[in-house]
PDB file of N, CA and C in Angstrom:
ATOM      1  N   UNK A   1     -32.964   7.393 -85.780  1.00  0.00           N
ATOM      2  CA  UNK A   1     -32.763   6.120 -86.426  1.00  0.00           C
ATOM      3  C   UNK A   1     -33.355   6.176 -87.844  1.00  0.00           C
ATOM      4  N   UNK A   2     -34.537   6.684 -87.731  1.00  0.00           N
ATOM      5  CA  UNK A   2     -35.132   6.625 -89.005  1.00  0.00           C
ATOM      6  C   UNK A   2     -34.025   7.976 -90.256  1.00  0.00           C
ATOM      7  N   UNK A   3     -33.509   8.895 -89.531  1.00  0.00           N
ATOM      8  CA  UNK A   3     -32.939   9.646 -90.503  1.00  0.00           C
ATOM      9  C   UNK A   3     -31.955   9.257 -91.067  1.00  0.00           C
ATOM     10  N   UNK A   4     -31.131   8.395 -89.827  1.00  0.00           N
ATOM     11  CA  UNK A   4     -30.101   7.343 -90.505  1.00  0.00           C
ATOM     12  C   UNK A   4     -30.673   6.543 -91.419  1.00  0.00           C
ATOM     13  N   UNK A   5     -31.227   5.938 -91.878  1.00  0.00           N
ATOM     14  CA  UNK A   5     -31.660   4.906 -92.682  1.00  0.00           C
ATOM     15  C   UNK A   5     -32.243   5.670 -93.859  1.00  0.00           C
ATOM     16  N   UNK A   6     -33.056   6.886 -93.869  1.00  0.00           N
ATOM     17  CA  UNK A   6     -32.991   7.589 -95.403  1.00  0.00           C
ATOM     18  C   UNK A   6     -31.846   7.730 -96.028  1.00  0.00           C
ATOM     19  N   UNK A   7     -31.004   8.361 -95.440  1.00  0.00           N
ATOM     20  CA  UNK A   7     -29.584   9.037 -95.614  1.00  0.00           C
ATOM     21  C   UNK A   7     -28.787   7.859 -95.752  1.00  0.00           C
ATOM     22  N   UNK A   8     -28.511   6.776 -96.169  1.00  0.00           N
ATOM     23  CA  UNK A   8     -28.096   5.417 -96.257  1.00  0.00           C
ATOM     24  C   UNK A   8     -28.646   5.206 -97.061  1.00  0.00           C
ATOM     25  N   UNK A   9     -30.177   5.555 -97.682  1.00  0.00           N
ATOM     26  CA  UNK A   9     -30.327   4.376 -98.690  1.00  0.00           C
ATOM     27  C   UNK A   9     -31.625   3.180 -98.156  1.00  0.00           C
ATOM     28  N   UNK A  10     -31.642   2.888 -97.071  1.00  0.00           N
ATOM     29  CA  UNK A  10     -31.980   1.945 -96.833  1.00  0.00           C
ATOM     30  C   UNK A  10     -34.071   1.860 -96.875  1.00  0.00           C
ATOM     31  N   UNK A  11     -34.422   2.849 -96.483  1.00  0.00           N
ATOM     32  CA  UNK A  11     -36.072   3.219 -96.475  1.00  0.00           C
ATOM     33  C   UNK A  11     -35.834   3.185 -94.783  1.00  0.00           C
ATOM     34  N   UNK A  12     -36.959   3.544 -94.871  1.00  0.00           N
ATOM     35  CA  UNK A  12     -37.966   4.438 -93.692  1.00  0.00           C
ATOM     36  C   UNK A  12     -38.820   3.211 -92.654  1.00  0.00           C
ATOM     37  N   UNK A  13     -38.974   2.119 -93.497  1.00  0.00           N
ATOM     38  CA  UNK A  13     -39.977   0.983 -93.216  1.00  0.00           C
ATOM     39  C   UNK A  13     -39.107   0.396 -92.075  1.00  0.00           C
ATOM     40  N   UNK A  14     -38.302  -0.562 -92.520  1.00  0.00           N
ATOM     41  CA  UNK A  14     -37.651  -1.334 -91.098  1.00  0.00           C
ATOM     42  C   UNK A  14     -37.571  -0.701 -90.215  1.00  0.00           C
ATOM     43  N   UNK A  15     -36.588   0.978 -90.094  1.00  0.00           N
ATOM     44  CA  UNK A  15     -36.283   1.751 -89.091  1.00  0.00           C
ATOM     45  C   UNK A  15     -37.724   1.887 -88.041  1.00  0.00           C
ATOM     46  N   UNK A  16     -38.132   2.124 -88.547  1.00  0.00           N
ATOM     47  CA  UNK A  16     -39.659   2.620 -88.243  1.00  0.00           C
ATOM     48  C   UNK A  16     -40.409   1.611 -87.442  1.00  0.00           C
ATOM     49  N   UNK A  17     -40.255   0.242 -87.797  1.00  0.00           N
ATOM     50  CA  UNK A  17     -40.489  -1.007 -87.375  1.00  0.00           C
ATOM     51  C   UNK A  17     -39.726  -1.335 -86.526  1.00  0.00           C
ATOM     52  N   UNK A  18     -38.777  -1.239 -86.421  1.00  0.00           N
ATOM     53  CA  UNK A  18     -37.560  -1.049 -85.227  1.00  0.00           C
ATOM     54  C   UNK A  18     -37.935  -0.879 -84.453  1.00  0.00           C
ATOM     55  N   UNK A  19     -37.989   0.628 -83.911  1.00  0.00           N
ATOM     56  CA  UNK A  19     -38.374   1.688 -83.470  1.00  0.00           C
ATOM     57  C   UNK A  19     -39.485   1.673 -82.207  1.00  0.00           C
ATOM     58  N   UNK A  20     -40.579   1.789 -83.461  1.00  0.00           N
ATOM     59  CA  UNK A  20     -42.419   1.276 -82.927  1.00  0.00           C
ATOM     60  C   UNK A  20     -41.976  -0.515 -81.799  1.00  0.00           C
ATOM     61  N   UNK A  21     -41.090  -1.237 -82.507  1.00  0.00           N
ATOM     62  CA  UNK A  21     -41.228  -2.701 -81.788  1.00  0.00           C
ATOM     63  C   UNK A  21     -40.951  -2.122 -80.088  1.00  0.00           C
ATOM     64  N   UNK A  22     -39.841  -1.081 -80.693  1.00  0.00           N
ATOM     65  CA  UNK A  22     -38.924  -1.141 -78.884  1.00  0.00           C
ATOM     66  C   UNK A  22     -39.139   0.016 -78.050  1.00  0.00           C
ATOM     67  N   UNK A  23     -40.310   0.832 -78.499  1.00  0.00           N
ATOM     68  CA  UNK A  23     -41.507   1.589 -77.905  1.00  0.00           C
ATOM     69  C   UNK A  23     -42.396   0.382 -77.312  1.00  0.00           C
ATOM     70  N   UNK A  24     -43.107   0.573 -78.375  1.00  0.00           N
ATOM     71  CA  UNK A  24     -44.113  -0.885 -77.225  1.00  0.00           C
ATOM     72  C   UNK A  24     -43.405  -2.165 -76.451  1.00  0.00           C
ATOM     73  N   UNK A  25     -42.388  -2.421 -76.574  1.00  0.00           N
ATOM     74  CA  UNK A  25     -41.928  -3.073 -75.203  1.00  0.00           C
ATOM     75  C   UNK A  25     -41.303  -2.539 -74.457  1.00  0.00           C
ATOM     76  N   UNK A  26     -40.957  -1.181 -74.518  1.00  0.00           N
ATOM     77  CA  UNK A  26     -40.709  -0.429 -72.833  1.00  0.00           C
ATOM     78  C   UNK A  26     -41.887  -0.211 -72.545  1.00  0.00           C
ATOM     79  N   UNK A  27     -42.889   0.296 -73.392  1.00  0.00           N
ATOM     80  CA  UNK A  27     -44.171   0.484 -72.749  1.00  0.00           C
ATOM     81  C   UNK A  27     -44.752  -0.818 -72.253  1.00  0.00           C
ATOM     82  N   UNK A  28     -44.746  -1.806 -72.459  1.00  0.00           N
ATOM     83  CA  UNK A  28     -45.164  -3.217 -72.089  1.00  0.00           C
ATOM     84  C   UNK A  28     -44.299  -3.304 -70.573  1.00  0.00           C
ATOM     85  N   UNK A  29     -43.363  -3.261 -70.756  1.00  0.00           N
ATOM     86  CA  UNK A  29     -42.512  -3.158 -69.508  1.00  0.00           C
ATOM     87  C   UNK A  29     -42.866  -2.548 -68.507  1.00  0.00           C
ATOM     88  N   UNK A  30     -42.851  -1.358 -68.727  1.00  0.00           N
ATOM     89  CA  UNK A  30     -43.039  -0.570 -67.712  1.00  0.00           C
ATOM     90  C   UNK A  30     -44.281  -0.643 -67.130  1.00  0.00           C
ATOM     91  N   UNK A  31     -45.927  -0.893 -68.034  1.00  0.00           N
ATOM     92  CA  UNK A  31     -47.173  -1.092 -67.410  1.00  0.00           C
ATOM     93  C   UNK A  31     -47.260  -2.411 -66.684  1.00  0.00           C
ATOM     94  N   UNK A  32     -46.217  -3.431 -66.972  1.00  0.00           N
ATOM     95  CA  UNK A  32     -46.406  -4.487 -66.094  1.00  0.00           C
ATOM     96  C   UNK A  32     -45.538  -4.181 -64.982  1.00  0.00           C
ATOM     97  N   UNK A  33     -44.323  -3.499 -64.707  1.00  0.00           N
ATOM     98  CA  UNK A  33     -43.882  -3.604 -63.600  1.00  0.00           C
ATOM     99  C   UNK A  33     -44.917  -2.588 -62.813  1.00  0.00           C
ATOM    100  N   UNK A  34     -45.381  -1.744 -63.175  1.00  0.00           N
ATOM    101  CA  UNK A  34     -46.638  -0.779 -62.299  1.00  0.00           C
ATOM    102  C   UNK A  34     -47.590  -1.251 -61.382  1.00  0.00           C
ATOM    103  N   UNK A  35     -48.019  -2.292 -62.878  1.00  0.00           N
ATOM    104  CA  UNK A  35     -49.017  -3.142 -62.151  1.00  0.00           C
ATOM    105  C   UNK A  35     -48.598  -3.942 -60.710  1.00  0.00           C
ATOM    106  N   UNK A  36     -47.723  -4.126 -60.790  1.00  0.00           N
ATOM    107  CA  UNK A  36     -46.819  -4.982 -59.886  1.00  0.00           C
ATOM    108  C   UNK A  36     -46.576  -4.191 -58.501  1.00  0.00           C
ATOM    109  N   UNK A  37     -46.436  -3.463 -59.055  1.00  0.00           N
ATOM    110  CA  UNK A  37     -45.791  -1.906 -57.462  1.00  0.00           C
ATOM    111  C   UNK A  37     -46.831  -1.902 -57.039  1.00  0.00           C
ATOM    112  N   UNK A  38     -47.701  -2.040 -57.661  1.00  0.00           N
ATOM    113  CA  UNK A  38     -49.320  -1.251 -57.100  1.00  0.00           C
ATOM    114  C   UNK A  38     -50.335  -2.265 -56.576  1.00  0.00           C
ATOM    115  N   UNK A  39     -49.756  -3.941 -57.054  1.00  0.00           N
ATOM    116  CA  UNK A  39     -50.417  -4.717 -55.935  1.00  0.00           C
ATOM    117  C   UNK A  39     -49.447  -4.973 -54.968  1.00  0.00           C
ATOM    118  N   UNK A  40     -48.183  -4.489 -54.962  1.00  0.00           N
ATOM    119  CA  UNK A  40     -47.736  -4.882 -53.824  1.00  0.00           C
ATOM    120  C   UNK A  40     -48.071  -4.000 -52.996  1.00  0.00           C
ATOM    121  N   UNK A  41     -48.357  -2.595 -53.361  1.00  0.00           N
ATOM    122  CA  UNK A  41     -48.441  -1.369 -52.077  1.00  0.00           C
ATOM    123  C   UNK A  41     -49.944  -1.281 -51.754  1.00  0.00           C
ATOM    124  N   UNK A  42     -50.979  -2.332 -52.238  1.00  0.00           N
ATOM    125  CA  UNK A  42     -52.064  -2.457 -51.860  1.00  0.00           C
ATOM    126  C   UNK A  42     -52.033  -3.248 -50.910  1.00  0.00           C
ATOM    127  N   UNK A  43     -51.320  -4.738 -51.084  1.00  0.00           N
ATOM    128  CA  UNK A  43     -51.137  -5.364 -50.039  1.00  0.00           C
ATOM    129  C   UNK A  43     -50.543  -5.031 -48.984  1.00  0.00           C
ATOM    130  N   UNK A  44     -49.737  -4.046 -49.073  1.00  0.00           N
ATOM    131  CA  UNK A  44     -48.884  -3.440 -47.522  1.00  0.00           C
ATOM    132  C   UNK A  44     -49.356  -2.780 -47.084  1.00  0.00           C
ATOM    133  N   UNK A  45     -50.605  -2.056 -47.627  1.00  0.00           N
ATOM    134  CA  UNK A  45     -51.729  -1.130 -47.085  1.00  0.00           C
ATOM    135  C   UNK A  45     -52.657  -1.837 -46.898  1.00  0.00           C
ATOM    136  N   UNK A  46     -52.847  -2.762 -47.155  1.00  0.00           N
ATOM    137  CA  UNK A  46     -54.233  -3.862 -46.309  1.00  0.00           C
ATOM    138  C   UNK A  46     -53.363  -4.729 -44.905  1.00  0.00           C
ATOM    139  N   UNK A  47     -51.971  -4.782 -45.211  1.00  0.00           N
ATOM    140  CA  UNK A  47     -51.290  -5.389 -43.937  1.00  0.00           C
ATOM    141  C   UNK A  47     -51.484  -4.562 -42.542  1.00  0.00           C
ATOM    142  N   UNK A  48     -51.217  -3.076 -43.026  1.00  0.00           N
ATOM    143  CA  UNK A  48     -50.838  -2.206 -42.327  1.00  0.00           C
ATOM    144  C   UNK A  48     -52.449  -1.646 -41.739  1.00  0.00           C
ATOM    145  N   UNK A  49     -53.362  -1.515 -42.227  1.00  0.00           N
ATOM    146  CA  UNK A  49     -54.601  -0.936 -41.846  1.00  0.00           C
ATOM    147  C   UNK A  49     -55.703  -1.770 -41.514  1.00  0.00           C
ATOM    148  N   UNK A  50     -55.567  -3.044 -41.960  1.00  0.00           N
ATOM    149  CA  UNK A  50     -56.193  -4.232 -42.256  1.00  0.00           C
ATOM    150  C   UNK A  50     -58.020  -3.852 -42.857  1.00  0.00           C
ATOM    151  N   UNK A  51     -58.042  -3.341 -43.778  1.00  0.00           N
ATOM    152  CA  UNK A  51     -59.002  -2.778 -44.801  1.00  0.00           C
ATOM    153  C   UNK A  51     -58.629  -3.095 -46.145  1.00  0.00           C
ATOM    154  N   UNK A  52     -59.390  -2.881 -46.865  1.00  0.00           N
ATOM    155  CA  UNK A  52     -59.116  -3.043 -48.672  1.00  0.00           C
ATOM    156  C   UNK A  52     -60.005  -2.095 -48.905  1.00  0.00           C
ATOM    157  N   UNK A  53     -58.844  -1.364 -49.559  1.00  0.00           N
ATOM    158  CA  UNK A  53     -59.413  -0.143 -50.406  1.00  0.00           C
ATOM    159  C   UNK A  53     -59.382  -0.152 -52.004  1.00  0.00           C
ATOM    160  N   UNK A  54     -60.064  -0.211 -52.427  1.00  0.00           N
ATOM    161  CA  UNK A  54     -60.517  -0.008 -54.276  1.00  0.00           C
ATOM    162  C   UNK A  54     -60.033   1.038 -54.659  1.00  0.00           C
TER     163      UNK A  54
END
């Protein structure tokens, strides 16, 4: 993306800003759905054993 946008003319800055925005919201994404898997498979492992493990 960013090479497109030298090669155009356009700068390096927006692309770049682009880019970085829609990195950190897959990464935002993805650490919240984790979080999510991982209290649910805590809770199905406290259903299943009836313990809580840290």
């Amino acid at each position: 993306m960013t090479v497109v946008a030298v090669r155009r003319g356009t700068g390096a800055g927006p692309a770049l800003a682009v880019g970085g925005g829609v990195f950190v919201a897959v990464a935002l994404a993805l650490a919240v759905r984790a979080h999510a898997r991982r209290a649910a498979l805590l809770r199905r492992m406290h259903e299943l054993t009836g313990r809580e493990e840290r």
